[in-house]
PDB file of N, CA and C in Angstrom:
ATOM      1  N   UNK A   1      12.326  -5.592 -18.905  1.00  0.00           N
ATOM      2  CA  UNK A   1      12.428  -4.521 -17.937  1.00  0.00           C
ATOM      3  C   UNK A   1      11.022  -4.195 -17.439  1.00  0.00           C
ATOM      4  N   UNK A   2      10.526  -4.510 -15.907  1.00  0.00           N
ATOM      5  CA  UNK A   2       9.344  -3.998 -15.704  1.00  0.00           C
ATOM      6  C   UNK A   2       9.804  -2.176 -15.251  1.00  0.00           C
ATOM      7  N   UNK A   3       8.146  -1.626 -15.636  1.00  0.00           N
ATOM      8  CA  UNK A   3       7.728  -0.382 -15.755  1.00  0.00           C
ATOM      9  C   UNK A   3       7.925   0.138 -14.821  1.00  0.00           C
ATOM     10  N   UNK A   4       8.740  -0.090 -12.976  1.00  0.00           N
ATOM     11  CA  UNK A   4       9.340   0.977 -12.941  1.00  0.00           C
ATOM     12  C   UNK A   4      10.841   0.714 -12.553  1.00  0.00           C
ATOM     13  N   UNK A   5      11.423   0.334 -13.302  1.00  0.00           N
ATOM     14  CA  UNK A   5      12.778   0.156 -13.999  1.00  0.00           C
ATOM     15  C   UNK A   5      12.606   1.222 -15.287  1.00  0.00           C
ATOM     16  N   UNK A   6      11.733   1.502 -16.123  1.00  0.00           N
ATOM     17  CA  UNK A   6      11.510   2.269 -17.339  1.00  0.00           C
ATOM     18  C   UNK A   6      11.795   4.016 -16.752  1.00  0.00           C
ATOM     19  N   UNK A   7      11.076   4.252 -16.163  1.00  0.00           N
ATOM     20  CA  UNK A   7      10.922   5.503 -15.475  1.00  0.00           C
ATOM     21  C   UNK A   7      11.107   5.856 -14.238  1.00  0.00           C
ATOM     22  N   UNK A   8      12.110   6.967 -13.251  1.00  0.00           N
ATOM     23  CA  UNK A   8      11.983   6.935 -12.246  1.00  0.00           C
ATOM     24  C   UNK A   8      10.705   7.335 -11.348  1.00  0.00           C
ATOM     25  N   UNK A   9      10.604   7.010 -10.380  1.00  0.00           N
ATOM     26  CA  UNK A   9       9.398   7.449  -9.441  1.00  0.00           C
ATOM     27  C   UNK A   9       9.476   8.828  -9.178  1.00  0.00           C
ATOM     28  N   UNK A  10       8.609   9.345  -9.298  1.00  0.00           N
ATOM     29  CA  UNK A  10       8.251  10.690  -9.039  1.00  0.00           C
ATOM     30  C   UNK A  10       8.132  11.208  -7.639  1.00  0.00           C
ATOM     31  N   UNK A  11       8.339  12.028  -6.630  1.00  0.00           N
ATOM     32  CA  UNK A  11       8.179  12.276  -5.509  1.00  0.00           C
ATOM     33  C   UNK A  11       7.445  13.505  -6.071  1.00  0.00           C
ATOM     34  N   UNK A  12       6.592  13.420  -4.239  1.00  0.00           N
ATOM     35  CA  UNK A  12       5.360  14.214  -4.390  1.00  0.00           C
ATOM     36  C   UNK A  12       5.503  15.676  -4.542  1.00  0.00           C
ATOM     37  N   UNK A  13       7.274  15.923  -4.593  1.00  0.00           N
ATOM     38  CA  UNK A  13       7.358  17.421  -4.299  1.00  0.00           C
ATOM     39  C   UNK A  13       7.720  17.752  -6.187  1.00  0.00           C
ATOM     40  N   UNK A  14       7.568  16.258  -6.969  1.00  0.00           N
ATOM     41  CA  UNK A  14       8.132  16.610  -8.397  1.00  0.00           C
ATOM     42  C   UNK A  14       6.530  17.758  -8.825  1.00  0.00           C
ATOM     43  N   UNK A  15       5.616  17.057  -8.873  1.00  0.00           N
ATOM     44  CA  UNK A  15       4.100  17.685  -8.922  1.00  0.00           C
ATOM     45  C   UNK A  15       4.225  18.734  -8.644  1.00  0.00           C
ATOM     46  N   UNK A  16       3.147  19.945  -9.758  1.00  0.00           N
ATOM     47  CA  UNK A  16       2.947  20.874  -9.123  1.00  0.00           C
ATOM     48  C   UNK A  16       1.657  21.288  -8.335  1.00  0.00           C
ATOM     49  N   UNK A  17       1.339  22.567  -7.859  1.00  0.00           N
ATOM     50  CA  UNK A  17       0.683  22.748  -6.872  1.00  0.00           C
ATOM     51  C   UNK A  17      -0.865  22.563  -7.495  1.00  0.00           C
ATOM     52  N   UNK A  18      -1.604  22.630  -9.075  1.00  0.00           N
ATOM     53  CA  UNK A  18      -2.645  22.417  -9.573  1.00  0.00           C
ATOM     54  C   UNK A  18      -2.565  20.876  -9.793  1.00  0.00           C
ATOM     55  N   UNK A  19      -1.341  20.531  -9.699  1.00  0.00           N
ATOM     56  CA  UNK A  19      -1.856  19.090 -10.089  1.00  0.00           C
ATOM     57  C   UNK A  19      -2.457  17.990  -8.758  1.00  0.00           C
ATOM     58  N   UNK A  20      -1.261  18.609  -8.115  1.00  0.00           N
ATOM     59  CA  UNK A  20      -1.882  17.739  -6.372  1.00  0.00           C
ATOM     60  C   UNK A  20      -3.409  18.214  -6.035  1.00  0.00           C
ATOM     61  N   UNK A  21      -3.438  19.589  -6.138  1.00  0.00           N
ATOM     62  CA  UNK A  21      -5.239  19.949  -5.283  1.00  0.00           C
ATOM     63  C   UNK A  21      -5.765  19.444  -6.613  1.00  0.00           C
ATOM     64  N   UNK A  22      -5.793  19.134  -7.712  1.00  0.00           N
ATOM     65  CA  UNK A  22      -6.889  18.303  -8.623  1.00  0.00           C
ATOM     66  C   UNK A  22      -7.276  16.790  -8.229  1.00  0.00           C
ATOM     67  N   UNK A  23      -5.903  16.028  -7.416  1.00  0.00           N
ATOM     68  CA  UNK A  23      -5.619  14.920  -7.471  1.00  0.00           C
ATOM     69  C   UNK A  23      -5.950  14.480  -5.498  1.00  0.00           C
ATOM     70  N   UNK A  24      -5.574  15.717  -4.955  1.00  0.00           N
ATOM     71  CA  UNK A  24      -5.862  15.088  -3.628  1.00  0.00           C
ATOM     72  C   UNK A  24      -6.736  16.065  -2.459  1.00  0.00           C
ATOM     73  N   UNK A  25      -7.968  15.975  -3.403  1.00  0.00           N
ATOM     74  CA  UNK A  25      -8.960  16.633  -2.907  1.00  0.00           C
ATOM     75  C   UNK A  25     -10.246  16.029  -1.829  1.00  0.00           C
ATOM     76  N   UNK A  26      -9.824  14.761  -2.039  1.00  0.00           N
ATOM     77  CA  UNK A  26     -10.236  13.602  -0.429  1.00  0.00           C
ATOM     78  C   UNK A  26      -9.839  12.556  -0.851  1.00  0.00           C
ATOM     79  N   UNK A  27     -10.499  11.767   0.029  1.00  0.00           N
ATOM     80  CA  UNK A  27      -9.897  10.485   0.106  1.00  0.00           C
ATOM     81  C   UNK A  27      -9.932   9.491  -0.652  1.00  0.00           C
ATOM     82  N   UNK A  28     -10.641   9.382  -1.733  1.00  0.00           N
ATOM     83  CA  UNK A  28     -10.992   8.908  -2.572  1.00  0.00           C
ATOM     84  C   UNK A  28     -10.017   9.102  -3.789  1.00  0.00           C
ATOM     85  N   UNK A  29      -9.866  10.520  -3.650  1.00  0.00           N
ATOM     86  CA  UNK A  29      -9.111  11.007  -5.126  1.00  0.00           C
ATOM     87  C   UNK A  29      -7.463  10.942  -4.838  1.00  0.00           C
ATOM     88  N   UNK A  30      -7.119  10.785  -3.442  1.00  0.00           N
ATOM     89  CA  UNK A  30      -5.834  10.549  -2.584  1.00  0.00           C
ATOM     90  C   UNK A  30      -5.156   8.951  -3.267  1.00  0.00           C
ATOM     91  N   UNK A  31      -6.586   8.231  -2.712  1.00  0.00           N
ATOM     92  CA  UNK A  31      -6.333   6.471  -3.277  1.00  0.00           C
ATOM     93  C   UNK A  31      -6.129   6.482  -4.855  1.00  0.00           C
ATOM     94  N   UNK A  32      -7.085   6.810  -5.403  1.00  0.00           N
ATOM     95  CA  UNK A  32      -6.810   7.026  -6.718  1.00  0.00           C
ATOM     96  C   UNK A  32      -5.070   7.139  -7.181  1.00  0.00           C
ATOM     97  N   UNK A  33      -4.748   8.292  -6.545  1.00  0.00           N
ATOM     98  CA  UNK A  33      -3.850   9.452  -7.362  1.00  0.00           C
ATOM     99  C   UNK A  33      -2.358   8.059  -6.970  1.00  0.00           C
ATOM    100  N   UNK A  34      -2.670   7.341  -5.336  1.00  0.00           N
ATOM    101  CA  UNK A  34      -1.537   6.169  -5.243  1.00  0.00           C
ATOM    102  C   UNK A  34      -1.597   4.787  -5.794  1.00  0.00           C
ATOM    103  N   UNK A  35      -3.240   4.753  -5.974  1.00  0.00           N
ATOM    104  CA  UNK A  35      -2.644   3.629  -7.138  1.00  0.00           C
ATOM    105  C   UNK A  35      -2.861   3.397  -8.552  1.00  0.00           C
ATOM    106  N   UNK A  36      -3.429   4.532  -8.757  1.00  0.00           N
ATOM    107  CA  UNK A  36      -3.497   4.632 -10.237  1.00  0.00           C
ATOM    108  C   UNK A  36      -2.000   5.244 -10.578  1.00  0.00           C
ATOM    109  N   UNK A  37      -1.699   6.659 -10.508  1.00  0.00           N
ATOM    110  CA  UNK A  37      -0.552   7.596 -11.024  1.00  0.00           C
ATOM    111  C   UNK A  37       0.704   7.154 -10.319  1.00  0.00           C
ATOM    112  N   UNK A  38       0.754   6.861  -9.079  1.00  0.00           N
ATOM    113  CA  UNK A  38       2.142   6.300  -8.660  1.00  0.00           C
ATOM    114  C   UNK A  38       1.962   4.800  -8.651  1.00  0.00           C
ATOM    115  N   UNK A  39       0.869   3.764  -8.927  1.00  0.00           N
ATOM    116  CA  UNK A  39       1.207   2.583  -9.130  1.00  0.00           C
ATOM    117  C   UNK A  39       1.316   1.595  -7.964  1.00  0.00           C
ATOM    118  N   UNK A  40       0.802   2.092  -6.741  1.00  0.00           N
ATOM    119  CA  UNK A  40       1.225   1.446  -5.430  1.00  0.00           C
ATOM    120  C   UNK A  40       0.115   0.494  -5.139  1.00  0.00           C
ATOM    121  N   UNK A  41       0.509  -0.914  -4.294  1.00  0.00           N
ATOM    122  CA  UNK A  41      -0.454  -1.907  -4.363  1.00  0.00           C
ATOM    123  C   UNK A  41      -1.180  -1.751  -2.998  1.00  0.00           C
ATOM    124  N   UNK A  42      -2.317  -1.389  -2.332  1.00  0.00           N
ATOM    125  CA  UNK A  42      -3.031  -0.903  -1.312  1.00  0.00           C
ATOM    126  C   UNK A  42      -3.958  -1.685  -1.486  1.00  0.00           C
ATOM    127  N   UNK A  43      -4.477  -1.738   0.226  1.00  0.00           N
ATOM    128  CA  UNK A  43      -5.995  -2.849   0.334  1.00  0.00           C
ATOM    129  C   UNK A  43      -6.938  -2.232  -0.248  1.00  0.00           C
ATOM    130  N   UNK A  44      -8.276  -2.311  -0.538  1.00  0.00           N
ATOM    131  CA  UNK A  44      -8.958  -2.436  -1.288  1.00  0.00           C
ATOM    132  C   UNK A  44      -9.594  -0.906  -0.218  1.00  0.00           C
ATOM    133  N   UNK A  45     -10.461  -0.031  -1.085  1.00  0.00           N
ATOM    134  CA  UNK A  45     -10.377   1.691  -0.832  1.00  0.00           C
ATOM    135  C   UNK A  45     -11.538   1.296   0.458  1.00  0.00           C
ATOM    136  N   UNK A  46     -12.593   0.273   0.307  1.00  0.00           N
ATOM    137  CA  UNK A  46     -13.585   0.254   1.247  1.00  0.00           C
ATOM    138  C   UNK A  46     -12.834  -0.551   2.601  1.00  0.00           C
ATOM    139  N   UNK A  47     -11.854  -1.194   2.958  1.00  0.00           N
ATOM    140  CA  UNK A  47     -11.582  -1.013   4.123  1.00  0.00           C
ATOM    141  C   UNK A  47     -11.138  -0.519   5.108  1.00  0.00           C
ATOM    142  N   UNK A  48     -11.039  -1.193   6.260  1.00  0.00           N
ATOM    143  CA  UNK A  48     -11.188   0.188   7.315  1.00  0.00           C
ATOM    144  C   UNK A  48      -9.554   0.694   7.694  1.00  0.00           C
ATOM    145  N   UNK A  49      -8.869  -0.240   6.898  1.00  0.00           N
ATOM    146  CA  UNK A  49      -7.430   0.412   7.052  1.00  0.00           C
ATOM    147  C   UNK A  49      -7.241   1.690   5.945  1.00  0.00           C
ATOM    148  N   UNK A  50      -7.775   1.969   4.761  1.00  0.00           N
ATOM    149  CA  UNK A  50      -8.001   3.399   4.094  1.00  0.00           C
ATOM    150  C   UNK A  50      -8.392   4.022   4.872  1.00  0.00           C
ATOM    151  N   UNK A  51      -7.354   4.878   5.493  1.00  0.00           N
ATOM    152  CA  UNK A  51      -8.199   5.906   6.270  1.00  0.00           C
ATOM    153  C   UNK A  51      -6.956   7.452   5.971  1.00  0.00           C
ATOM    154  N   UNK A  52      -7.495   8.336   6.350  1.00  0.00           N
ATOM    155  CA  UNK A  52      -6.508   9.207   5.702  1.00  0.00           C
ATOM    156  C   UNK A  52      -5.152   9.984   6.357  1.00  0.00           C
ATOM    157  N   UNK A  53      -5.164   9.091   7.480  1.00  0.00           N
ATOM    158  CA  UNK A  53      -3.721   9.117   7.643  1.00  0.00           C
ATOM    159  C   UNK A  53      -3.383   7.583   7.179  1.00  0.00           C
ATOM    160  N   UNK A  54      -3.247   6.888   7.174  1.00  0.00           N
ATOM    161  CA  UNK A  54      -2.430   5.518   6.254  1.00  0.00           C
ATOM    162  C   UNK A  54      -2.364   6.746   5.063  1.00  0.00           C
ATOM    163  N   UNK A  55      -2.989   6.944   4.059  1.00  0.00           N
ATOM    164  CA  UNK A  55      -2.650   7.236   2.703  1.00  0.00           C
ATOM    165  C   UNK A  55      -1.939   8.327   2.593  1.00  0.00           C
ATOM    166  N   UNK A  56      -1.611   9.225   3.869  1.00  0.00           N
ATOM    167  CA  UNK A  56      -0.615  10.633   4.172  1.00  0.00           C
ATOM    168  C   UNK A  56       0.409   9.729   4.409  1.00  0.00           C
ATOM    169  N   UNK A  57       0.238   9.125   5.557  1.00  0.00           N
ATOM    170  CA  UNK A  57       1.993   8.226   5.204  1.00  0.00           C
ATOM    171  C   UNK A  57       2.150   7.370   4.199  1.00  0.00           C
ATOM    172  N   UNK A  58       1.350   6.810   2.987  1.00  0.00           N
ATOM    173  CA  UNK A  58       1.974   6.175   2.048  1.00  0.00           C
ATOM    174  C   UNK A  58       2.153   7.667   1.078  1.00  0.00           C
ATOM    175  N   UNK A  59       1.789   8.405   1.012  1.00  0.00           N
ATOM    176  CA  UNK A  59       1.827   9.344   0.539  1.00  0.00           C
ATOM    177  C   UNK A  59       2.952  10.666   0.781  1.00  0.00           C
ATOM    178  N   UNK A  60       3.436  10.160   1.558  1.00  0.00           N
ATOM    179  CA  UNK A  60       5.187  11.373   2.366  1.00  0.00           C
ATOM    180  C   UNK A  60       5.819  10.143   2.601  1.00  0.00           C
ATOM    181  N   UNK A  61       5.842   8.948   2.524  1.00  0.00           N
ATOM    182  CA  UNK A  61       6.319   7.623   2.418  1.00  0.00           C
ATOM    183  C   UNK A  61       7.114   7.726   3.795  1.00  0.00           C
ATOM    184  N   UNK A  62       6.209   7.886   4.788  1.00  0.00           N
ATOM    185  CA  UNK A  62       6.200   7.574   6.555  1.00  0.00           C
ATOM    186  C   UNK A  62       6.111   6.216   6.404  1.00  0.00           C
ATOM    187  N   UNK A  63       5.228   5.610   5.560  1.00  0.00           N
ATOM    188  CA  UNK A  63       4.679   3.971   5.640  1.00  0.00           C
ATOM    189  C   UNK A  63       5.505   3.399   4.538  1.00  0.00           C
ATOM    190  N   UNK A  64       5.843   2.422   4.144  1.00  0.00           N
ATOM    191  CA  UNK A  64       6.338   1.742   3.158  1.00  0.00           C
ATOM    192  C   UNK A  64       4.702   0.820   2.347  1.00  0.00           C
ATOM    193  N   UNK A  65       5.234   0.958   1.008  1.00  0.00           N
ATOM    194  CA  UNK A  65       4.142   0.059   0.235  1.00  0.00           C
ATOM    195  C   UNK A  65       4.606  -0.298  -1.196  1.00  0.00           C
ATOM    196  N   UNK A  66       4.668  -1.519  -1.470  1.00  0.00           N
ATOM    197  CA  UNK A  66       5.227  -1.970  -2.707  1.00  0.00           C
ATOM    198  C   UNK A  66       4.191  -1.565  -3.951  1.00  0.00           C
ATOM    199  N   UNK A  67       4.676  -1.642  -4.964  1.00  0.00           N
ATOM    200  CA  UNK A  67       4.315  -0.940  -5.984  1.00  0.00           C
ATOM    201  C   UNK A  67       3.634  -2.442  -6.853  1.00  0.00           C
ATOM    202  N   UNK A  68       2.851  -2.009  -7.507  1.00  0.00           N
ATOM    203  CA  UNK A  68       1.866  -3.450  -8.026  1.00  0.00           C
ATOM    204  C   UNK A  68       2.912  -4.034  -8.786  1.00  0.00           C
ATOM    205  N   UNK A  69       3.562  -3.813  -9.236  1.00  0.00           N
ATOM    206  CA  UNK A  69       4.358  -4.657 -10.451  1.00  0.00           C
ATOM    207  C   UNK A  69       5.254  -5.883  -9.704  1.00  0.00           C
ATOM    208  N   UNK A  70       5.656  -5.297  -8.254  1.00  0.00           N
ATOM    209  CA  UNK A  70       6.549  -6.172  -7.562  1.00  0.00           C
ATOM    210  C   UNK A  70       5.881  -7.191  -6.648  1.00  0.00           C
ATOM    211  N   UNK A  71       4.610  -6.868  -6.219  1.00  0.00           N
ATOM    212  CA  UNK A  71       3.868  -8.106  -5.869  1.00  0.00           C
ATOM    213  C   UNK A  71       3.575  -9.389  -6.307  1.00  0.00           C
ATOM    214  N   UNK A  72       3.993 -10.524  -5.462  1.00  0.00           N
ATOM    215  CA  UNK A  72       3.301 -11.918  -5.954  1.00  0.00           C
ATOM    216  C   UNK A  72       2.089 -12.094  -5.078  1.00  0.00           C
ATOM    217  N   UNK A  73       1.166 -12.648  -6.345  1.00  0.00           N
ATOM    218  CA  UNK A  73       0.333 -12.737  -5.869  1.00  0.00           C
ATOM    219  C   UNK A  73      -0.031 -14.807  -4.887  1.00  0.00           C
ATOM    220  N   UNK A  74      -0.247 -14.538  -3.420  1.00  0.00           N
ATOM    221  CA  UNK A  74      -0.210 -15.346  -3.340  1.00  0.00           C
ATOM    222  C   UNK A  74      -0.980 -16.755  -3.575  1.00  0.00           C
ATOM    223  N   UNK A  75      -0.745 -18.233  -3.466  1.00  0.00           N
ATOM    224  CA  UNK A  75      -1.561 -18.929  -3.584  1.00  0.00           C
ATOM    225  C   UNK A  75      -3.150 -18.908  -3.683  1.00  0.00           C
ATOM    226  N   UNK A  76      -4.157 -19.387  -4.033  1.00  0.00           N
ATOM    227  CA  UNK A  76      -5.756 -19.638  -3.411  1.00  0.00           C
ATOM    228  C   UNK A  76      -5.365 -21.378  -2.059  1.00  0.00           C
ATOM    229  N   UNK A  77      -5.350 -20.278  -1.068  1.00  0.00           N
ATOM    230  CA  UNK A  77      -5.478 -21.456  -0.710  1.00  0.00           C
ATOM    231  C   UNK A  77      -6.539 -20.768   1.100  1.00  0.00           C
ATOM    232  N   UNK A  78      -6.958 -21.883   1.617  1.00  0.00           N
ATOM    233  CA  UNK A  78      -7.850 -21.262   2.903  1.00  0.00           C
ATOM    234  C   UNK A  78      -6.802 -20.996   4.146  1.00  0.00           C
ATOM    235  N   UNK A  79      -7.301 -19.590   4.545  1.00  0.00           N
ATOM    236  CA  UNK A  79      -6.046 -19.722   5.442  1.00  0.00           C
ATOM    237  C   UNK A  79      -6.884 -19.528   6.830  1.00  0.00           C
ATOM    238  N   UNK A  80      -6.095 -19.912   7.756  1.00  0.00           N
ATOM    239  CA  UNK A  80      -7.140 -20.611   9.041  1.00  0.00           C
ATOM    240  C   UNK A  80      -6.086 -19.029  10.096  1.00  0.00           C
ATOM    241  N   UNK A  81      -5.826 -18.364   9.853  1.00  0.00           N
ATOM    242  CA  UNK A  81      -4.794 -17.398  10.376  1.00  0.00           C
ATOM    243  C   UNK A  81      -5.616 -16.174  10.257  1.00  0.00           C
ATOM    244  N   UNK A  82      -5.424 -15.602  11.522  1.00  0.00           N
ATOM    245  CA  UNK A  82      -6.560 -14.378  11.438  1.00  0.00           C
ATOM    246  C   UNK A  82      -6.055 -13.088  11.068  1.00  0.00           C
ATOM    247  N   UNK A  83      -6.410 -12.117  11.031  1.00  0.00           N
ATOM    248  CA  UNK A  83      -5.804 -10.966  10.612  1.00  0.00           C
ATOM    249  C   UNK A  83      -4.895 -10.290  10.960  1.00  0.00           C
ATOM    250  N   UNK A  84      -5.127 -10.557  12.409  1.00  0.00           N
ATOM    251  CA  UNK A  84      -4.337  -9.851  13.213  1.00  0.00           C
ATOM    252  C   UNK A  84      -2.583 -10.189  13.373  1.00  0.00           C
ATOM    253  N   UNK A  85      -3.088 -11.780  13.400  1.00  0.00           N
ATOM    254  CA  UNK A  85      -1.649 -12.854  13.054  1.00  0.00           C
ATOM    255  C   UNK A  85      -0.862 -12.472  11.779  1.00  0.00           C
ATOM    256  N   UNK A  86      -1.716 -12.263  10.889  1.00  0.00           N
ATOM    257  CA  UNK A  86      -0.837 -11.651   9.401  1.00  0.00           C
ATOM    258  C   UNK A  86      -0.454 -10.294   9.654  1.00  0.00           C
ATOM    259  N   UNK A  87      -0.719  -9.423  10.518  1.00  0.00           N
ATOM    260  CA  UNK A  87      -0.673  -8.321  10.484  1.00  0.00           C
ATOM    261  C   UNK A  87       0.632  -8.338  11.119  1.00  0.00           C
ATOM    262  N   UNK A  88       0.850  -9.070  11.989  1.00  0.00           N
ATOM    263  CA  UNK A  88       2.330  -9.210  12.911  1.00  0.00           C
ATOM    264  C   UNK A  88       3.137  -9.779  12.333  1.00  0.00           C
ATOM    265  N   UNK A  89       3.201 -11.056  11.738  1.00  0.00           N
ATOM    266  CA  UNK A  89       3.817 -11.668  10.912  1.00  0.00           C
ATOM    267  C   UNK A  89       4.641 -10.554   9.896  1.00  0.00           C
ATOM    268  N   UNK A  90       3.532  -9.883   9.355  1.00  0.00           N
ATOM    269  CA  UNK A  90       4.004  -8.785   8.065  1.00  0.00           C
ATOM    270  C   UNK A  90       5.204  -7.748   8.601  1.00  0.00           C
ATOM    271  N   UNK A  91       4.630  -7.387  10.140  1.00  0.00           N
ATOM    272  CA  UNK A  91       5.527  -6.617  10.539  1.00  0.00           C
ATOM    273  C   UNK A  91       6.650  -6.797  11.073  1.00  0.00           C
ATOM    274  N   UNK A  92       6.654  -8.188  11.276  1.00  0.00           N
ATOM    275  CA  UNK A  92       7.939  -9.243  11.925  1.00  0.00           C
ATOM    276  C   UNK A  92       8.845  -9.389  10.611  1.00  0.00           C
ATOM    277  N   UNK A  93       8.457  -9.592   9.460  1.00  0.00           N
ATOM    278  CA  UNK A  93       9.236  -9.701   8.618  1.00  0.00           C
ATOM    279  C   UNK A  93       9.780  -8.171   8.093  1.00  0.00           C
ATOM    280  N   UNK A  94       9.167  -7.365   7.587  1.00  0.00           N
ATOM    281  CA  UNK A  94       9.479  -6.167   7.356  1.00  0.00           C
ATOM    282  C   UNK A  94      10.768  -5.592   7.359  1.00  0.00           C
ATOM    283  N   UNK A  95      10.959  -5.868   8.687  1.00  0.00           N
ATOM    284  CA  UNK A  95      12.759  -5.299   9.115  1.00  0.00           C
ATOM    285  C   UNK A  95      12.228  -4.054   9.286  1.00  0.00           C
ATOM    286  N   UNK A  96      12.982  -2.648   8.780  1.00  0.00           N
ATOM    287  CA  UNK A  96      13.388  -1.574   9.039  1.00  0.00           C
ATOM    288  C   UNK A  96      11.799  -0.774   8.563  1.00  0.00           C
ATOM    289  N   UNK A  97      11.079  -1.905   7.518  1.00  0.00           N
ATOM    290  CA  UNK A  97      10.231  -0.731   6.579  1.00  0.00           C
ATOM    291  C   UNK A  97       8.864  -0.729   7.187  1.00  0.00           C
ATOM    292  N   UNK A  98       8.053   0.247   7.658  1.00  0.00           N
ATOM    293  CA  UNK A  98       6.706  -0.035   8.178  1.00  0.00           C
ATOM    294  C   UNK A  98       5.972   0.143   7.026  1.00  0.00           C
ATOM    295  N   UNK A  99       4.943  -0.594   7.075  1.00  0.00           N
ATOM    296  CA  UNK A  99       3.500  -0.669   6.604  1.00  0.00           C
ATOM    297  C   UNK A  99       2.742   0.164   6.676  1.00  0.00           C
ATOM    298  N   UNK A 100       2.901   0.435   7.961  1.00  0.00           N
ATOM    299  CA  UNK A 100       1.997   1.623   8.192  1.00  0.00           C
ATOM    300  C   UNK A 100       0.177   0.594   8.685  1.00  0.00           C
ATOM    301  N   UNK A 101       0.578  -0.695   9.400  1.00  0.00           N
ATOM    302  CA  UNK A 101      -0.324  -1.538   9.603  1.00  0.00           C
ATOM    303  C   UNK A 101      -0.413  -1.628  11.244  1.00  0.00           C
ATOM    304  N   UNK A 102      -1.718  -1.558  11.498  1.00  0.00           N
ATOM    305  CA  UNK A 102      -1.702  -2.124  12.836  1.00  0.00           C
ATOM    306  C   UNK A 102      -3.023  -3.098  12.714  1.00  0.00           C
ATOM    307  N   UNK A 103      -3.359  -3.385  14.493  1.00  0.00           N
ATOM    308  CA  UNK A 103      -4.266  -4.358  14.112  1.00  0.00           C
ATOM    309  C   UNK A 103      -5.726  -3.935  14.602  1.00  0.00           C
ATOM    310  N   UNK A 104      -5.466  -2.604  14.724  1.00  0.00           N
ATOM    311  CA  UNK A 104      -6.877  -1.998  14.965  1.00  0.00           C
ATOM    312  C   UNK A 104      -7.547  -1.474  13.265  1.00  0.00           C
ATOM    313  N   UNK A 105      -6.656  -1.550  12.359  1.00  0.00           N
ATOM    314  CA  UNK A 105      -7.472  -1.360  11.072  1.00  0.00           C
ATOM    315  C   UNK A 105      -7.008  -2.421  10.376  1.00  0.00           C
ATOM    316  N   UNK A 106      -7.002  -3.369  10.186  1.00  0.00           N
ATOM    317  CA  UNK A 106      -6.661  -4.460   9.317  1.00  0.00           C
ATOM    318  C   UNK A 106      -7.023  -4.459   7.960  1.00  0.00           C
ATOM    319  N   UNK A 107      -6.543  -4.883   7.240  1.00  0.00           N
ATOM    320  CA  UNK A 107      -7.061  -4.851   5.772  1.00  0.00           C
ATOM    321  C   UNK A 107      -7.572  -6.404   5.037  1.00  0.00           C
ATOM    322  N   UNK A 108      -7.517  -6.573   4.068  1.00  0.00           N
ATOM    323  CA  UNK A 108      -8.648  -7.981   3.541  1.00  0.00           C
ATOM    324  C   UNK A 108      -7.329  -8.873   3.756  1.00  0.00           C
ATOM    325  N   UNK A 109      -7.654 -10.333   4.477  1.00  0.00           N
ATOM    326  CA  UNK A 109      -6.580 -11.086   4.143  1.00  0.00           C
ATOM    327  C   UNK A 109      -6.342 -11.457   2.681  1.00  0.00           C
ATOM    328  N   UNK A 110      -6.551 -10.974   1.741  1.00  0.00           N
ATOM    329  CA  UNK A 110      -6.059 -11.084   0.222  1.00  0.00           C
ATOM    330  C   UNK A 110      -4.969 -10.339   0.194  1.00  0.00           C
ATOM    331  N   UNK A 111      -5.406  -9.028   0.705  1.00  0.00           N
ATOM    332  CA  UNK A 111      -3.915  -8.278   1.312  1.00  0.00           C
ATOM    333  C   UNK A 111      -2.816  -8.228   1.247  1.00  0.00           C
ATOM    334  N   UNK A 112      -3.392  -9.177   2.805  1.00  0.00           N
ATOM    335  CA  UNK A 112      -2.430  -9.004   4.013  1.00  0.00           C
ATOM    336  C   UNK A 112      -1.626 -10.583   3.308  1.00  0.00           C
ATOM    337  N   UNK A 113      -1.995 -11.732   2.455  1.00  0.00           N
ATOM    338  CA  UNK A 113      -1.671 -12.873   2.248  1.00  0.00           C
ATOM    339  C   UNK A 113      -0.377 -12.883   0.847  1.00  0.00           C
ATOM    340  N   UNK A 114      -1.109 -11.464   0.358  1.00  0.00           N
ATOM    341  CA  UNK A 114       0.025 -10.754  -1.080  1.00  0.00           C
ATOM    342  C   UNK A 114       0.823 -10.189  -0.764  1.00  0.00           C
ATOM    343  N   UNK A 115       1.142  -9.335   0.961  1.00  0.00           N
ATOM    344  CA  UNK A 115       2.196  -8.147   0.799  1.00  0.00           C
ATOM    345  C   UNK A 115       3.255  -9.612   1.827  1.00  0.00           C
ATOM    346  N   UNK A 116       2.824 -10.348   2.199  1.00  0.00           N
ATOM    347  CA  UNK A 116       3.488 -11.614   3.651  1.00  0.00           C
ATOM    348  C   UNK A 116       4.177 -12.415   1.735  1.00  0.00           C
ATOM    349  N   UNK A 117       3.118 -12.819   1.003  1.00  0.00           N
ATOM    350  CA  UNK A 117       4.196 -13.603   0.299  1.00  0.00           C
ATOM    351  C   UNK A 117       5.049 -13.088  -0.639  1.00  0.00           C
ATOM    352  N   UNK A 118       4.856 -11.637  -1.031  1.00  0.00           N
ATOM    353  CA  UNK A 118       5.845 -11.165  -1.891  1.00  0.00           C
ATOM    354  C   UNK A 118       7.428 -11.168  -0.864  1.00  0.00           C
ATOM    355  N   UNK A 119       6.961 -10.823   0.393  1.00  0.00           N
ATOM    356  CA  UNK A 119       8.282 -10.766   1.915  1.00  0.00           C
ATOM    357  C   UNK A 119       8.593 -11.909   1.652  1.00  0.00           C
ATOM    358  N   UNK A 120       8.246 -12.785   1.313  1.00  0.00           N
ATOM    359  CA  UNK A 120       8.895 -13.988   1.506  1.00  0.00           C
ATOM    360  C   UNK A 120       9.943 -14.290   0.504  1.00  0.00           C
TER     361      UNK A 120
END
């Protein structure tokens, strides 16, 4: 049984009001609080897609984002496909669920190459 099959997910309204202003007091402590305490798999905090609306909609779950346990991680292999192409691709597959991705903030193709092959 992975870990969140063990426990249900918590919504942000389970928290109380000292625990959120301890936890989401900028942006930093926002990223933290989604992928440390809720477990969610996000590009890496220094790119330019962390910005603090992405992490308000992964955070009121406006955006969709898989949780680390359910990610595959994909191949090492060189990919000749630019960001922007994965970025559409991701959203072509998606169906109903947004990302919360566009292609004016892109994130690392390590990413964008993990959230395209777990879709697959």
């Amino acid at each position: 049984m992975v870990e969140s099959e063990m426990m249900p997910e918590r919504k942000i309204s389970d928290y109380d009001i000292e625990f959120l202003n301890l936890y989401l007091k900028n942006k930093r402590s926002t990223f933290d609080f989604l992928t440390g305490i809720q477990n969610y798999y996000l590009p890496k905090f220094d790119c330019k897609a962390i910005t603090d609306e992405f992490l308000l909609k992964i955070l009121t779950k406006k955006a969709f984002a898989f949780k680390r346990d359910q990610i595959k991680i994909a191949p090492d292999f060189k990919m000749k496909v630019g960001l922007i192409e994965l970025v559409q691709e991701i959203n072509k597959k998606a169906g109903e669920r947004d990302f919360g991705l566009d292609h004016f903030y892109c994130p690392d193709k390590t990413f964008l190459a993990n959230v395209l092959y777990t879709l697959d």
